[in-house]
Protein backbone atom coordinates (compact mmCIF):
# COMPACT_ATOMS: atom_id res chain seq x y z
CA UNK A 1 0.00 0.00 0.00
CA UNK A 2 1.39 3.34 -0.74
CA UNK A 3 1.28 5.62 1.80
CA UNK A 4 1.95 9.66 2.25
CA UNK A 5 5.70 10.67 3.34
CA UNK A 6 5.56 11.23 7.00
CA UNK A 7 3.01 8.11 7.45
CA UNK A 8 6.16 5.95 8.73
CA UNK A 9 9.33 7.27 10.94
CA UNK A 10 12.53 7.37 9.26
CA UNK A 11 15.62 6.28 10.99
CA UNK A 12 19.43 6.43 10.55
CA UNK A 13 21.96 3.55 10.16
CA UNK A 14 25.63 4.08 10.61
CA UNK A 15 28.10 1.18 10.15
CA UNK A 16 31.54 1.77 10.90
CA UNK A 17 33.13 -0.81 9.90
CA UNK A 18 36.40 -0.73 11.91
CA UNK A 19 37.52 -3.19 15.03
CA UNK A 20 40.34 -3.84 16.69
CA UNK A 21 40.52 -7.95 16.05
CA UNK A 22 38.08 -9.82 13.91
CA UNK A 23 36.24 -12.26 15.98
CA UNK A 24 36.49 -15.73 14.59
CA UNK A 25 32.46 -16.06 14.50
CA UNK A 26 32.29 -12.87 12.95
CA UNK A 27 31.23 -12.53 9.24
CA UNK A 28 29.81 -8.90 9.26
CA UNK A 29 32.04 -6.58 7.10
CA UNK A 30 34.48 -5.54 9.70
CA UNK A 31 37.87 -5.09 9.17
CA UNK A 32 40.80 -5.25 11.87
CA UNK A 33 43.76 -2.88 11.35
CA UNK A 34 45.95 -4.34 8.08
CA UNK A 35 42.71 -5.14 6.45
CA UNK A 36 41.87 -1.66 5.58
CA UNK A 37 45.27 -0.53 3.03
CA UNK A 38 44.62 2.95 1.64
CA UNK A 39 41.73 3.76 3.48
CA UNK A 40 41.31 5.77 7.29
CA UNK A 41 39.57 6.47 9.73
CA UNK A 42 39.44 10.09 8.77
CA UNK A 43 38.41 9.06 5.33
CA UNK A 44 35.41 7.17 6.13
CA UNK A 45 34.35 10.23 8.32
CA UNK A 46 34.85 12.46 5.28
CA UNK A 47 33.16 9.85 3.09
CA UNK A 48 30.00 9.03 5.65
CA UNK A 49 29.61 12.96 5.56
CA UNK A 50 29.32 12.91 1.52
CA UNK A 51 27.09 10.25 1.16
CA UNK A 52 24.86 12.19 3.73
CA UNK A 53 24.28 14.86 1.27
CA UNK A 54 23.74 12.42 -1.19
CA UNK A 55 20.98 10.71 0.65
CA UNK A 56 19.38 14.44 1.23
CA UNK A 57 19.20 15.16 -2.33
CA UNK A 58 17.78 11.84 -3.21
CA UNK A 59 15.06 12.45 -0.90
CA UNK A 60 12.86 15.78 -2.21
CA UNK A 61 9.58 16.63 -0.51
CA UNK A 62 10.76 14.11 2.57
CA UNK A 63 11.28 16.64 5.47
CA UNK A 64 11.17 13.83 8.07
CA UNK A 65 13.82 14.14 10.62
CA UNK A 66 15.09 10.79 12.12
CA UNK A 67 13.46 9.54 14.74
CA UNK A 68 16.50 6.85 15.54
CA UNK A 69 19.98 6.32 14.87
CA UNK A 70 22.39 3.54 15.21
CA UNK A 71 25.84 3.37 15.16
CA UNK A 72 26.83 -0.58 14.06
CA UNK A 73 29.44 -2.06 13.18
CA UNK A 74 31.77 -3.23 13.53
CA UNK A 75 32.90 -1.38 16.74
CA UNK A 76 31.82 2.69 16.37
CA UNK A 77 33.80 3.37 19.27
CA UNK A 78 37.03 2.55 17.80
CA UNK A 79 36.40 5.87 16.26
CA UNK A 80 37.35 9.19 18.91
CA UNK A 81 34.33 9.83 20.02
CA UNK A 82 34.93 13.48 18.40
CA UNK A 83 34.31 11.48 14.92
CA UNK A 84 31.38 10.07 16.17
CA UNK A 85 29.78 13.60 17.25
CA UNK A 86 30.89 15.23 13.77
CA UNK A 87 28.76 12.10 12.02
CA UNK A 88 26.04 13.05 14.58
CA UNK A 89 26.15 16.60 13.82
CA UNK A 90 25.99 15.49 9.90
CA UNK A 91 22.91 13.33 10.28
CA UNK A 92 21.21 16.73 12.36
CA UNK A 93 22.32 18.94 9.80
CA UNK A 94 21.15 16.77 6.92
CA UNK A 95 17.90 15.34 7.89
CA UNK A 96 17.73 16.98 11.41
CA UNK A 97 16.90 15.00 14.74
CA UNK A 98 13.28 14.54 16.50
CA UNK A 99 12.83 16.00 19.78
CA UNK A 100 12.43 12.45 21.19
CA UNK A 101 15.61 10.91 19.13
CA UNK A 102 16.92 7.60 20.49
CA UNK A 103 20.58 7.63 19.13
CA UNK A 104 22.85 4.86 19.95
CA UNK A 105 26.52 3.53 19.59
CA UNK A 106 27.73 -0.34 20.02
CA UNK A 107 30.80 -0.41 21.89
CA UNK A 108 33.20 -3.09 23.27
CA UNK A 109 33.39 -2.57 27.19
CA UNK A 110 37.48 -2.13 26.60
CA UNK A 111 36.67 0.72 23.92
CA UNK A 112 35.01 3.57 25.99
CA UNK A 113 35.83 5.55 29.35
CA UNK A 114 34.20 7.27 31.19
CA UNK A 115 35.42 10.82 29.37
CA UNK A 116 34.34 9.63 26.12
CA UNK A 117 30.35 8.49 27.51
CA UNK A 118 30.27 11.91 28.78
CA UNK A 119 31.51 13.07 25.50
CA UNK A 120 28.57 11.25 23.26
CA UNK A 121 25.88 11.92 25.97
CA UNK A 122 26.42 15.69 25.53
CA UNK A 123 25.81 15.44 21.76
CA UNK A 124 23.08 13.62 22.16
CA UNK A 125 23.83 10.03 22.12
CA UNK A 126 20.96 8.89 24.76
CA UNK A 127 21.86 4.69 24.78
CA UNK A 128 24.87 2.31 24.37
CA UNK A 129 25.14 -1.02 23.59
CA UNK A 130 27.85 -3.04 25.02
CA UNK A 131 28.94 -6.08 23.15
CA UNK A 132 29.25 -8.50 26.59
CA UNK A 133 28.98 -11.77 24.57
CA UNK A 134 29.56 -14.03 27.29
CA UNK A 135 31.11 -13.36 31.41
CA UNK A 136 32.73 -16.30 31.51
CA UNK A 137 36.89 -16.62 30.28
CA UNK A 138 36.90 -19.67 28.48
CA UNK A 139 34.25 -18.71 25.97
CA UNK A 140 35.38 -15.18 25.52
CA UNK A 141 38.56 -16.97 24.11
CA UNK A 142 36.81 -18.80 21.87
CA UNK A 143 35.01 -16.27 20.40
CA UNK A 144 38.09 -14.44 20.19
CA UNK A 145 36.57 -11.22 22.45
CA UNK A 146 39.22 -9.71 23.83
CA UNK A 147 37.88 -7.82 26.60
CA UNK A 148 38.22 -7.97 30.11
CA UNK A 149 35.09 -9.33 31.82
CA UNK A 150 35.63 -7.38 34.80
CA UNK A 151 35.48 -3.83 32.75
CA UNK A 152 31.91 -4.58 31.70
CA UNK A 153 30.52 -3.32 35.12
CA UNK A 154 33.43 -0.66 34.69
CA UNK A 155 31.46 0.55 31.44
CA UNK A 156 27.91 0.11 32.13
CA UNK A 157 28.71 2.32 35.47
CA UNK A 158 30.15 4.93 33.35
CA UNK A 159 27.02 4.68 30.75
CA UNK A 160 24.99 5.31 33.51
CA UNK A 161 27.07 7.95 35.11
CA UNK A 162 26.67 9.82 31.57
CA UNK A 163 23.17 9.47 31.64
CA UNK A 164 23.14 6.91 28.68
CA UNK A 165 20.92 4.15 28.70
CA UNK A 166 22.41 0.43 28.40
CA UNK A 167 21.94 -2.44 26.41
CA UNK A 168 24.31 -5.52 26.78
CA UNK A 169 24.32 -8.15 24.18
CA UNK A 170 24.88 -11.63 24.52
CA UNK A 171 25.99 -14.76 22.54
CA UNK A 172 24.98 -18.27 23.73
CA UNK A 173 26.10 -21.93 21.68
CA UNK A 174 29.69 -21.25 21.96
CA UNK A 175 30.97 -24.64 20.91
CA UNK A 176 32.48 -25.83 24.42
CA UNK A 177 29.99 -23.34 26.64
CA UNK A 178 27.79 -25.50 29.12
CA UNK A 179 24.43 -24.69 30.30
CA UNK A 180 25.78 -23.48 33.92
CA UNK A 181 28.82 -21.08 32.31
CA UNK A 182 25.61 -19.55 30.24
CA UNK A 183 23.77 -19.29 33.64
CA UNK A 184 27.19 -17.35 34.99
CA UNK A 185 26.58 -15.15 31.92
CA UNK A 186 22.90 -14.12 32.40
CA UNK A 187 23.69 -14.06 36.43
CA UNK A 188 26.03 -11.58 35.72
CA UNK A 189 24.19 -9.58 33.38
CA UNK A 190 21.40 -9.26 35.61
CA UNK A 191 23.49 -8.32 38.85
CA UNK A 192 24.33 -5.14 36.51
CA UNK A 193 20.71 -4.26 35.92
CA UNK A 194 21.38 -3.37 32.21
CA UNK A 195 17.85 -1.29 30.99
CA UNK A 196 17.79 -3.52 28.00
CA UNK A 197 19.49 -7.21 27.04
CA UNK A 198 20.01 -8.77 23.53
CA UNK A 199 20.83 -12.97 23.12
CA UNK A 200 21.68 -14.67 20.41
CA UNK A 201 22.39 -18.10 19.03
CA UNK A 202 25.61 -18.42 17.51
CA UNK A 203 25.71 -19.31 14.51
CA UNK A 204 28.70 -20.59 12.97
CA UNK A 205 28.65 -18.95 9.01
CA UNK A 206 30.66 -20.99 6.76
CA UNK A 207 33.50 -18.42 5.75
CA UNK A 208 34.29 -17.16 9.39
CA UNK A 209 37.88 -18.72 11.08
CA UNK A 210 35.19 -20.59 13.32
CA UNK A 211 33.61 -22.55 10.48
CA UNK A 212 37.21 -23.13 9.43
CA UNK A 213 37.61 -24.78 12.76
CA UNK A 214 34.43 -26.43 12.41
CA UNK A 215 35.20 -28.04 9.04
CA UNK A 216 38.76 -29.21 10.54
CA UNK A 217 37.08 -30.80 13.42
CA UNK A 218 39.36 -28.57 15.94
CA UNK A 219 35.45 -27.20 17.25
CA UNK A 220 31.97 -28.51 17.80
CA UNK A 221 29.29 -27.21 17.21
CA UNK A 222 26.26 -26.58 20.29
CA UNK A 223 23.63 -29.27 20.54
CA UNK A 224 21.00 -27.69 18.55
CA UNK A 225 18.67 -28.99 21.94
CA UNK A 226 21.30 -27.47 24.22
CA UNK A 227 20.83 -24.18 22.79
CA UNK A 228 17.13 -24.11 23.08
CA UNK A 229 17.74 -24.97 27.01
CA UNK A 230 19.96 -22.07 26.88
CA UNK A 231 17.05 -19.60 25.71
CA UNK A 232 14.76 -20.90 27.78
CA UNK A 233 17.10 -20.07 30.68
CA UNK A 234 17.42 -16.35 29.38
CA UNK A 235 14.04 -16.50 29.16
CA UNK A 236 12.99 -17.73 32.68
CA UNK A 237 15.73 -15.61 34.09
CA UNK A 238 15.00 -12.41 32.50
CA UNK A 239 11.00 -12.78 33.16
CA UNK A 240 11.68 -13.53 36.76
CA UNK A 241 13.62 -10.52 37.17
CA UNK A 242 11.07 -8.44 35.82
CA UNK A 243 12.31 -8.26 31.53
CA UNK A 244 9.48 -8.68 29.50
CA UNK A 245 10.52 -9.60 25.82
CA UNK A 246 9.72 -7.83 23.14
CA UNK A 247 11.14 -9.94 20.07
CA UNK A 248 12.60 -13.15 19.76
CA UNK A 249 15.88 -12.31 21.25
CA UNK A 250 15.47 -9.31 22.73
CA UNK A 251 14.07 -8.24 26.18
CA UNK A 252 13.70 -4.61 28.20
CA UNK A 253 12.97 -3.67 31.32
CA UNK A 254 9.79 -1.46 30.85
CA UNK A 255 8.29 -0.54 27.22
CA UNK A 256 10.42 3.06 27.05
CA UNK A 257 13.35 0.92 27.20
CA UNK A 258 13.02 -0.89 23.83
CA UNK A 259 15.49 -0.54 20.87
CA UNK A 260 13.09 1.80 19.07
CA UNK A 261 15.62 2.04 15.75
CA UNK A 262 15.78 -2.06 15.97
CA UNK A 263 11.54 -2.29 16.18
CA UNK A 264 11.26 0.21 13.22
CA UNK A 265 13.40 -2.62 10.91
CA UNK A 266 10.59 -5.08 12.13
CA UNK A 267 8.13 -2.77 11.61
CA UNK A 268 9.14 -2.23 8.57
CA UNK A 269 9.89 1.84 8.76
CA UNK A 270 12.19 3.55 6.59
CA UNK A 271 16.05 3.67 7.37
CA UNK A 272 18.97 4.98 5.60
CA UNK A 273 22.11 3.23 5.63
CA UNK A 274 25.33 5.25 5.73
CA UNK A 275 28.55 3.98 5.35
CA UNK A 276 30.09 0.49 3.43
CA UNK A 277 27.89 -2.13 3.49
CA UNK A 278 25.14 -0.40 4.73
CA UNK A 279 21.67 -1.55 3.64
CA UNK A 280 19.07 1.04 2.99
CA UNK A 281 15.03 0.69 2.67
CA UNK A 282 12.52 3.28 1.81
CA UNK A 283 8.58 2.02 1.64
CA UNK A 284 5.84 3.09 -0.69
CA UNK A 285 4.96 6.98 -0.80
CA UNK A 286 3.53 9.79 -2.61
CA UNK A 287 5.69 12.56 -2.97
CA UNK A 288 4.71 15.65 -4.86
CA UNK A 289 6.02 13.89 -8.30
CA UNK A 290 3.27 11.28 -7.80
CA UNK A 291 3.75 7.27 -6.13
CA UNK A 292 7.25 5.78 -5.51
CA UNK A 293 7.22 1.94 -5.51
CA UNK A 294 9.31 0.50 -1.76
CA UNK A 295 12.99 0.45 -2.54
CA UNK A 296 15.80 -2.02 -1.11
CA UNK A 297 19.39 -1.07 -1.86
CA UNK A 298 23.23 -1.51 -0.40
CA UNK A 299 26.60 0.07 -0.51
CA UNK A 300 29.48 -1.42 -1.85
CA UNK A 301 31.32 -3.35 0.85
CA UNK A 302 34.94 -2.37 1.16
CA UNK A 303 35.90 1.21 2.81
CA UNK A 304 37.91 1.95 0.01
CA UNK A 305 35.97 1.44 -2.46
CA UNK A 306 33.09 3.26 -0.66
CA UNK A 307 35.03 6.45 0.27
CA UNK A 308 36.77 6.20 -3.52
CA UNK A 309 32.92 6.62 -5.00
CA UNK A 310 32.29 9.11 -2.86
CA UNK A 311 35.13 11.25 -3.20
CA UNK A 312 34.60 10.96 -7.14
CA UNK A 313 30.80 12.37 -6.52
CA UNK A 314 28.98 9.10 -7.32
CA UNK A 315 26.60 6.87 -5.08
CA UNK A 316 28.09 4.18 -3.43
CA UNK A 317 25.25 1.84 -3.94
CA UNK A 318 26.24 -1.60 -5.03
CA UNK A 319 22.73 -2.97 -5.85
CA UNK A 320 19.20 -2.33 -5.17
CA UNK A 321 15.75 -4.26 -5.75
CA UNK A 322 12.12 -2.54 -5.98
CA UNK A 323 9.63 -4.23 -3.71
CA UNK A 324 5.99 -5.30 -4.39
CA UNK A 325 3.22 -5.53 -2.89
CA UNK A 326 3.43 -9.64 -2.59
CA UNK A 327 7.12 -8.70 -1.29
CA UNK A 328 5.92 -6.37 1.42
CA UNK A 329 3.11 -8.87 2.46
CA UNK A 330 6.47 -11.93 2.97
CA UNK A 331 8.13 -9.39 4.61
CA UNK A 332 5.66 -8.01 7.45
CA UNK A 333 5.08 -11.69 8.16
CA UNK A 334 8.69 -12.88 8.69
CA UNK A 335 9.72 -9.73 10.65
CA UNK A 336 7.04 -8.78 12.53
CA UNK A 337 5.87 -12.31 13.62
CA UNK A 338 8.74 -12.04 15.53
CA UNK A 339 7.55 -9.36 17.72
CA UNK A 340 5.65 -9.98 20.69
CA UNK A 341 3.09 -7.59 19.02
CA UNK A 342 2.07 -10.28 16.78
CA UNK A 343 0.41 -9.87 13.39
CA UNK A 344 -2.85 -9.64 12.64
CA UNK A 345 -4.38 -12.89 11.70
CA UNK A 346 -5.84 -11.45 8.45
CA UNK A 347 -2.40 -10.64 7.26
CA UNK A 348 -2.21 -13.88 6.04
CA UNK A 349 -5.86 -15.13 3.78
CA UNK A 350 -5.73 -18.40 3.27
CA UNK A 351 -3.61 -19.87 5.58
CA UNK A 352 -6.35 -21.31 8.17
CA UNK A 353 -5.19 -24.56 8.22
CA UNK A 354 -1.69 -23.54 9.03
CA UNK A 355 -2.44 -21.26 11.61
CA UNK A 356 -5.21 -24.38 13.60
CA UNK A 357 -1.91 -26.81 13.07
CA UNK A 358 0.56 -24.31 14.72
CA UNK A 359 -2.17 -23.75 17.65
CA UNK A 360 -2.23 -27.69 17.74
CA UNK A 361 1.32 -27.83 18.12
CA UNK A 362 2.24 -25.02 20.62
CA UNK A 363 4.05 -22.62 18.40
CA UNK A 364 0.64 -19.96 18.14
CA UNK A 365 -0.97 -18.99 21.24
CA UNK A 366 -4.65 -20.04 20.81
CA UNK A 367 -6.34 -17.29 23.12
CA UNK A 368 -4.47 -14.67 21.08
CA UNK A 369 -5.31 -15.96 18.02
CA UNK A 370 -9.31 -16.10 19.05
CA UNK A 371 -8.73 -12.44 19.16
CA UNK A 372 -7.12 -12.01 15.63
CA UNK A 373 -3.49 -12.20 16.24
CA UNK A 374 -0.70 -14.54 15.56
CA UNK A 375 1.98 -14.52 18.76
CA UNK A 376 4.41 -16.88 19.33
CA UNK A 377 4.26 -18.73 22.16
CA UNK A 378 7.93 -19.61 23.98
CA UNK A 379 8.00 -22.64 22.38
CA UNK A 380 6.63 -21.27 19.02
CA UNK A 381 10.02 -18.44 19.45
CA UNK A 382 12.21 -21.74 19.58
CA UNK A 383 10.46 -22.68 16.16
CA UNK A 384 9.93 -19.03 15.01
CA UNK A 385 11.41 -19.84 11.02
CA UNK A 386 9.19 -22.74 11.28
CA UNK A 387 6.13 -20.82 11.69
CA UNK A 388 7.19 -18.14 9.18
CA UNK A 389 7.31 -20.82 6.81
CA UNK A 390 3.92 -22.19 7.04
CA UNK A 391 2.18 -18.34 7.26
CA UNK A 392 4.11 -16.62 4.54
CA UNK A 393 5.03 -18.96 2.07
């Protein structure tokens, strides 16, 4: 359905795509210092400021100012936090900022202080998400984190000290990680009282160093039935200490607390994506011209080839697709089904035979349903692809 420009909020990606190792799980485009000949961290500021003006100018009669922003990566805060205000400043002076903007950086706990949390919360950085992965020594080092446990309550002090608001992120189905080192993990987390807490499943991507490891036999993989234990665990834990959740892996403390910029990608709102890599999405609107069809698109990957574009005056989209109306229909029901929200049951015609099966088999709550939405149940989040398949497809 087309709608007017201003009927969906608009949002603000950043990936930096700079770290200090790469993680052997890791197969985001990240590169660790060597990896990145001929182009800087000062470039990519430079370059992320161009393709800002670019995005302005391919956006007439859209006056929306961005309601979120996220710095990704990557780890943003192995830029000074001085480069991260100046790419703040850009996105305010290009699209400007709402008066209720939630604007967030990742960080590694060994990559801020206390000086530089101060610094972001100033310019209007308002939460941070801290890359925790795991308390527990053994499976830091195999998931090649190199930060210090201990200076994770170092940094969420700080965060809140600055005023920020705190996220930490975990991973669980480290290949060697029992069920009681994940239940140090999530004890841990919660004796910090983070606002906000993010847990995923690893999964171990075929051209990382870990699937290298995997294919050699040197690793093995998590019991598929392990790592449902393991969310269970999160889950139980984080209820009982008052975290509701919100989607699939993702839990806050009360609704405020919620990764607004993360809901508007499952809400499907419109984002731009600045920076190599980044993915971009604008939905169906009328602009003074007449109807634009929804429009998918991505940068090209490598920082040198981005800021080279740039610098020359071109785009540094890589590829795009235009999105129909059967597209948008796939896409509400594999994203937002993952919400605790739901979808409404007439989102998907047809399908009442699917929907009395999943019922039957625990994955769709029944008294919800009655009512006209699909919700997971826990065990239906467990089997969430599962139920995607037999709604959308």
């Amino acid at each position: 359905m087309t709608t007017a420009v201003g009927a969906r909020d608009f949002g603000v990606y950043v990936h930096v795509p700079f770290c200090s190792v790469r993680c052997g799980y890791c197969d985001f485009n990240t590169y660790a210092p060597g990896e990145v000949e001929g182009a800087t961290r000062e470039g990519y500021v430079e370059a992320a400021l161009k393709e800002m003006a670019l995005a302005r100018a391919a956006m007439p009669g859209d006056a929306r100012p961005a309601r979120t922003v996220f710095f990704g990566g990557g780890t943003p805060t192995m830029l000074d936090s001085s480069a991260l205000i100046a790419l703040l400043d850009g996105i305010r002076g290009t699209w400007g900022l709402s008066a209720d903007a939630e604007v967030t950086t990742e960080a590694n706990p060994d990559s801020v202080t206390r000086e530089s949390l101060h610094a972001l919360a100033r310019a209007g950085f308002t939460r941070v998400s801290l890359g925790m992965q795991s308390a527990v020594p053994h499976v830091l080092r195999t998931l090649d984190r190199t930060h210090n446990p201990a200076n994770v309550e170092r940094a969420v002090a700080a965060a809140r000290d600055a005023g920020l608001k705190v996220s930490l992120d975990l991973i669980y189905g480290t290949p060697g990680e029992s069920l009681d080192d994940w239940r140090t993990s999530l004890e841990a987390v919660l004796a910090l009282e983070p606002d906000h807490v993010s847990a995923y499943a690893l999964v171990i991507e075929p051209g990382t160093r870990m699937g290298a490891q995997l294919r050699r036999g040197e690793v093995q993989p998590t019991d598929p039935d392990v790592q449902a234990d393991m969310y269970e665990l999160a889950d139980t834990l984080l209820s009982e200490a008052g975290y509701s959740w919100y989607e699939v892996s993702n839990w806050a403390r009360e609704r405020g607390d919620r990764c607004r910029h993360n809901l508007a990608y499952w809400r499907s709102q419109d984002w731009w994506g600045i920076g190599p890599g980044a993915h971009s999405y604008l939905g169906p609107r009328v602009l003074p011209s007449g109807p634009v069809e929804a429009r998918r698109w991505w940068n090209v990957k490598h920082p040198r080839a981005y800021a080279a574009r740039l610098a020359a005056g071109e785009s540094p989209e890589a590829e795009g697709e235009p999105l129909d109306a059967e597209d948008l229909r796939l896409e509400q029901v594999m994203l937002r089904l993952r919400l605790a929200e739901g979808i409404p049951a007439d989102a998907v015609p047809g399908r009442a035979d699917a929907i009395a099966r999943l019922i039957a088999d625990g994955v769709i709550d029944g008294t919800a349903a009655l009512r006209g939405t699909l919700r997971l149940t826990r065990r239906g989040r467990l089997l969430a692809d599962l139920a995607v398949r037999a709604l959308a497809f």
